[in-house]
C-alpha atoms as a PDB file:
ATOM      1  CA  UNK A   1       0.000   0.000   0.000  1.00  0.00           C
ATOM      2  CA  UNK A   2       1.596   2.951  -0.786  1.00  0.00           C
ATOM      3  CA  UNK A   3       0.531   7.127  -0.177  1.00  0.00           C
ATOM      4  CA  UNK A   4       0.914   9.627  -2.384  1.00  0.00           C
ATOM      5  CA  UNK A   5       3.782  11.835  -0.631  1.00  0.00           C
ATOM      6  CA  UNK A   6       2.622  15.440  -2.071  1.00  0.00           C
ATOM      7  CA  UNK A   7       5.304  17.346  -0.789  1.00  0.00           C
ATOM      8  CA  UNK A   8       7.965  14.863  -1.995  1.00  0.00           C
ATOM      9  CA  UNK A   9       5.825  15.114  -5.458  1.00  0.00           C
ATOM     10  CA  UNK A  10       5.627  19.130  -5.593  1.00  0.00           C
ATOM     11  CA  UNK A  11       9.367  19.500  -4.797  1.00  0.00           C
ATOM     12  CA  UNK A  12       9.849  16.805  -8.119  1.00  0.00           C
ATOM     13  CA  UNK A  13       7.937  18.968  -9.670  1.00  0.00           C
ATOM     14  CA  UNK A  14       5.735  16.142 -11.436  1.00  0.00           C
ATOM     15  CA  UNK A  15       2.709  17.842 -10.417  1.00  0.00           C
ATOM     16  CA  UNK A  16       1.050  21.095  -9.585  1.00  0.00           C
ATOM     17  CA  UNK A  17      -1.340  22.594  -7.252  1.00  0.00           C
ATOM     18  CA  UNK A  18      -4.088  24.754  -9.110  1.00  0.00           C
ATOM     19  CA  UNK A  19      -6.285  26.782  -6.090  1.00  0.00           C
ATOM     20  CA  UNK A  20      -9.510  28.094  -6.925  1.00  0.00           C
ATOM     21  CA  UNK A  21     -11.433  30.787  -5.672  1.00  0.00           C
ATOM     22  CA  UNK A  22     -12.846  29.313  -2.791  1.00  0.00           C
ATOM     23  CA  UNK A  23      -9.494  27.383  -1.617  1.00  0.00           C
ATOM     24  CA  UNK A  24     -10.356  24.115  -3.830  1.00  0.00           C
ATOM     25  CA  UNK A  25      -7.002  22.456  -3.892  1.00  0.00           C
ATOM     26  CA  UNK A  26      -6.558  20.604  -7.524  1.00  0.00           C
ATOM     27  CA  UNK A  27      -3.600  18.223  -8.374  1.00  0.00           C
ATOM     28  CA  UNK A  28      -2.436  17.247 -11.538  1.00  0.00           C
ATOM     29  CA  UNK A  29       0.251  16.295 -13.363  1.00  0.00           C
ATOM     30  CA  UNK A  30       2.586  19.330 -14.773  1.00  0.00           C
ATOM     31  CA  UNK A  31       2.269  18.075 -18.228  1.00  0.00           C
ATOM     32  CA  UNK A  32      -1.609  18.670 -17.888  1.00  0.00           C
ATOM     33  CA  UNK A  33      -1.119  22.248 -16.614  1.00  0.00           C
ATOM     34  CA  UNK A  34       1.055  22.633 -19.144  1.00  0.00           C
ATOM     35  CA  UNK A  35      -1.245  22.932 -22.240  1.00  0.00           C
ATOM     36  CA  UNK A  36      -2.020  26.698 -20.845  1.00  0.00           C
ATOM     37  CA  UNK A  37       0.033  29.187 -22.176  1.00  0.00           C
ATOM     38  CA  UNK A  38      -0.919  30.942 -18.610  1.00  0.00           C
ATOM     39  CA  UNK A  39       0.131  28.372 -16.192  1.00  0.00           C
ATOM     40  CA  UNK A  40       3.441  27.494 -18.567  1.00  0.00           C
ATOM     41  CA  UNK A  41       4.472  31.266 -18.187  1.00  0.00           C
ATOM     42  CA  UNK A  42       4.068  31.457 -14.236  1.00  0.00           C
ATOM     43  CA  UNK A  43       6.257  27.729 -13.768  1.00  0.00           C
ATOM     44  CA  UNK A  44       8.764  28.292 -16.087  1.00  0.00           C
ATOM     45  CA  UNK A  45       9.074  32.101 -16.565  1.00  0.00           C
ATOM     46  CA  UNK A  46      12.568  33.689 -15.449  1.00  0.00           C
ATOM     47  CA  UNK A  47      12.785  35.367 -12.080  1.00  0.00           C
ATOM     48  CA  UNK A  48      11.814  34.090  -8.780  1.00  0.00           C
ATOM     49  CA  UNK A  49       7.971  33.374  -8.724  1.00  0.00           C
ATOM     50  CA  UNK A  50       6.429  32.037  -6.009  1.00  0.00           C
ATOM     51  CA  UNK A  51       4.261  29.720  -8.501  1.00  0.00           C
ATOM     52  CA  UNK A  52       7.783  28.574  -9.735  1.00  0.00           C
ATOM     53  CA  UNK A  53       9.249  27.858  -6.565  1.00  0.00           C
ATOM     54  CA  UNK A  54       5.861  26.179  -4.800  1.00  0.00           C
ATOM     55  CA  UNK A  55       4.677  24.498  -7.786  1.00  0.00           C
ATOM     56  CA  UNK A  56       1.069  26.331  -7.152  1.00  0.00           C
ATOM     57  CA  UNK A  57      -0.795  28.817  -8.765  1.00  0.00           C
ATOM     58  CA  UNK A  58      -3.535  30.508  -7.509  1.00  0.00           C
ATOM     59  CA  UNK A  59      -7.017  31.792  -9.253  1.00  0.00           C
ATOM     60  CA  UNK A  60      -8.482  33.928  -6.797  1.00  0.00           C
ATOM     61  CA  UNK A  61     -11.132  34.738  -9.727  1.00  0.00           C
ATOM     62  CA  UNK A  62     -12.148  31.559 -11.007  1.00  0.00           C
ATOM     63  CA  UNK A  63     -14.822  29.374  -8.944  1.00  0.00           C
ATOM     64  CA  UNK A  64     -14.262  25.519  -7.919  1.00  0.00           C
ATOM     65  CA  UNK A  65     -16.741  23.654 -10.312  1.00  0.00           C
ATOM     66  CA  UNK A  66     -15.105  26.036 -13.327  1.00  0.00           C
ATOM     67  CA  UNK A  67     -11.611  25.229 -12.637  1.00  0.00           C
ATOM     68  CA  UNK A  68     -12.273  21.402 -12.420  1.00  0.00           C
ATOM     69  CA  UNK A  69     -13.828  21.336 -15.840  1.00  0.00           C
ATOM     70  CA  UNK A  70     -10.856  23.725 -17.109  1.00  0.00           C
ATOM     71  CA  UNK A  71      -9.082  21.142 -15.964  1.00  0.00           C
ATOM     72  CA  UNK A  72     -10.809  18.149 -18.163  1.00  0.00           C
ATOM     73  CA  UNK A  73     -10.210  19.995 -20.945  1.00  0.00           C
ATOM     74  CA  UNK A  74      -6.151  20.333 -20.480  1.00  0.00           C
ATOM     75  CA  UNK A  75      -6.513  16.480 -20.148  1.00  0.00           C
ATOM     76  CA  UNK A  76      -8.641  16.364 -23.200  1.00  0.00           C
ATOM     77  CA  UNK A  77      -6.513  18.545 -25.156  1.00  0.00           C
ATOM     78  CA  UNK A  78      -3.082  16.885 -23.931  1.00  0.00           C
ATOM     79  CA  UNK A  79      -4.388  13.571 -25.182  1.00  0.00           C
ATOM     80  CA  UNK A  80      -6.480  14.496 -28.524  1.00  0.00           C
ATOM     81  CA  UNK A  81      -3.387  17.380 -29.740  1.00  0.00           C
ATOM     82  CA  UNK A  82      -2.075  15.034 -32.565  1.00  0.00           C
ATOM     83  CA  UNK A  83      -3.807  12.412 -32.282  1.00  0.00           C
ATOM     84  CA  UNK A  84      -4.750  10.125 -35.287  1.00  0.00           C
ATOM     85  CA  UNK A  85      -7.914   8.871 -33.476  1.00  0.00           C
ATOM     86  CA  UNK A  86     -11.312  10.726 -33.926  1.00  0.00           C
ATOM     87  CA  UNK A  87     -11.405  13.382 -31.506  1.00  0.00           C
ATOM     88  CA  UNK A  88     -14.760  13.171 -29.370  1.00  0.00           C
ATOM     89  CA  UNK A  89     -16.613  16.631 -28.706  1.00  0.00           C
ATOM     90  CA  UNK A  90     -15.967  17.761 -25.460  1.00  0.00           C
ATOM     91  CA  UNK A  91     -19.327  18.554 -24.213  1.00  0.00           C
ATOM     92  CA  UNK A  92     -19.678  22.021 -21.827  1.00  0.00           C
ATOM     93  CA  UNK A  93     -23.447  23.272 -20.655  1.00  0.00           C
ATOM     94  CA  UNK A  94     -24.679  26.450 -22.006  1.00  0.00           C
ATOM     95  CA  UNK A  95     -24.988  28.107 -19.054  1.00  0.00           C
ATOM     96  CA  UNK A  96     -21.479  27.798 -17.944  1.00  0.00           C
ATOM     97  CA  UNK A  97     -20.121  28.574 -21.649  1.00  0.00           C
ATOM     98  CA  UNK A  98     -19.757  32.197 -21.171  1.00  0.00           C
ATOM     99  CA  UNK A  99     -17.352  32.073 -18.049  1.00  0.00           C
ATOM    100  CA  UNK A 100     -15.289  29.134 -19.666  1.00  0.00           C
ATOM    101  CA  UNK A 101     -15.011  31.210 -22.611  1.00  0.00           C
ATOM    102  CA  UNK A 102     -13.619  33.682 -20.473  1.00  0.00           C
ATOM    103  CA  UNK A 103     -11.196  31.531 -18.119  1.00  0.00           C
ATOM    104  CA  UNK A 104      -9.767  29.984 -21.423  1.00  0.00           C
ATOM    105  CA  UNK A 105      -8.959  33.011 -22.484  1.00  0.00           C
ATOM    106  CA  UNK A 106      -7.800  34.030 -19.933  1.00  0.00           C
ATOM    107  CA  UNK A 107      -5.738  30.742 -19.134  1.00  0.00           C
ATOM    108  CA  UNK A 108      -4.530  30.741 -22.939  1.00  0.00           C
ATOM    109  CA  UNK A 109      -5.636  27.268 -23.538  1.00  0.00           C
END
């Protein structure tokens, strides 16, 4: 039986805390975050950024449920970007369009 160590994990940097609005703690895998332009900036930009050192970024304006479904679609788009399979539709409700509009934009995904 084994338990994920996250601190031994965030210092490896193999994954990355995303916080949302409300203190919702997300991990996943750097090479997930990585797909936005956004999140690639703030780990790997020069100088010494607390989102570089920690391995977290924080989105003080984006709620909980929004930043988990954000987060399906960098899985979605790490898996499907050059893919020779058919790419399924990646299904989002109408009346949460708008603000993922805006958060990808935002997140340059």
């Amino acid at each position: 039986f084994v338990l994920w160590d996250c601190e031994t994990d965030m210092a490896e940097n193999e994954f990355v805390k995303i916080i949302s609005a409300e203190g919702h703690e997300f991990f996943l895998e750097k090479k997930y975050a990585m797909v936005s332009g956004t999140i690639r900036s703030m780990l790997t930009g020069p100088g010494q950024f607390s989102e570089t050192q920690l391995g977290e970024v924080r989105f003080p304006e984006i709620s909980a449920p929004l930043l988990e479904k954000v987060i399906q679609y960098f899985h979605y788009k790490h898996r499907y970007t050059n893919s020779d399979t058919p790419i399924p539709e990646f299904k989002i409700e109408p009346e949460s369009a708008l603000e993922l509009l805006m958060a990808a934009n935002y997140l340059d995904t």
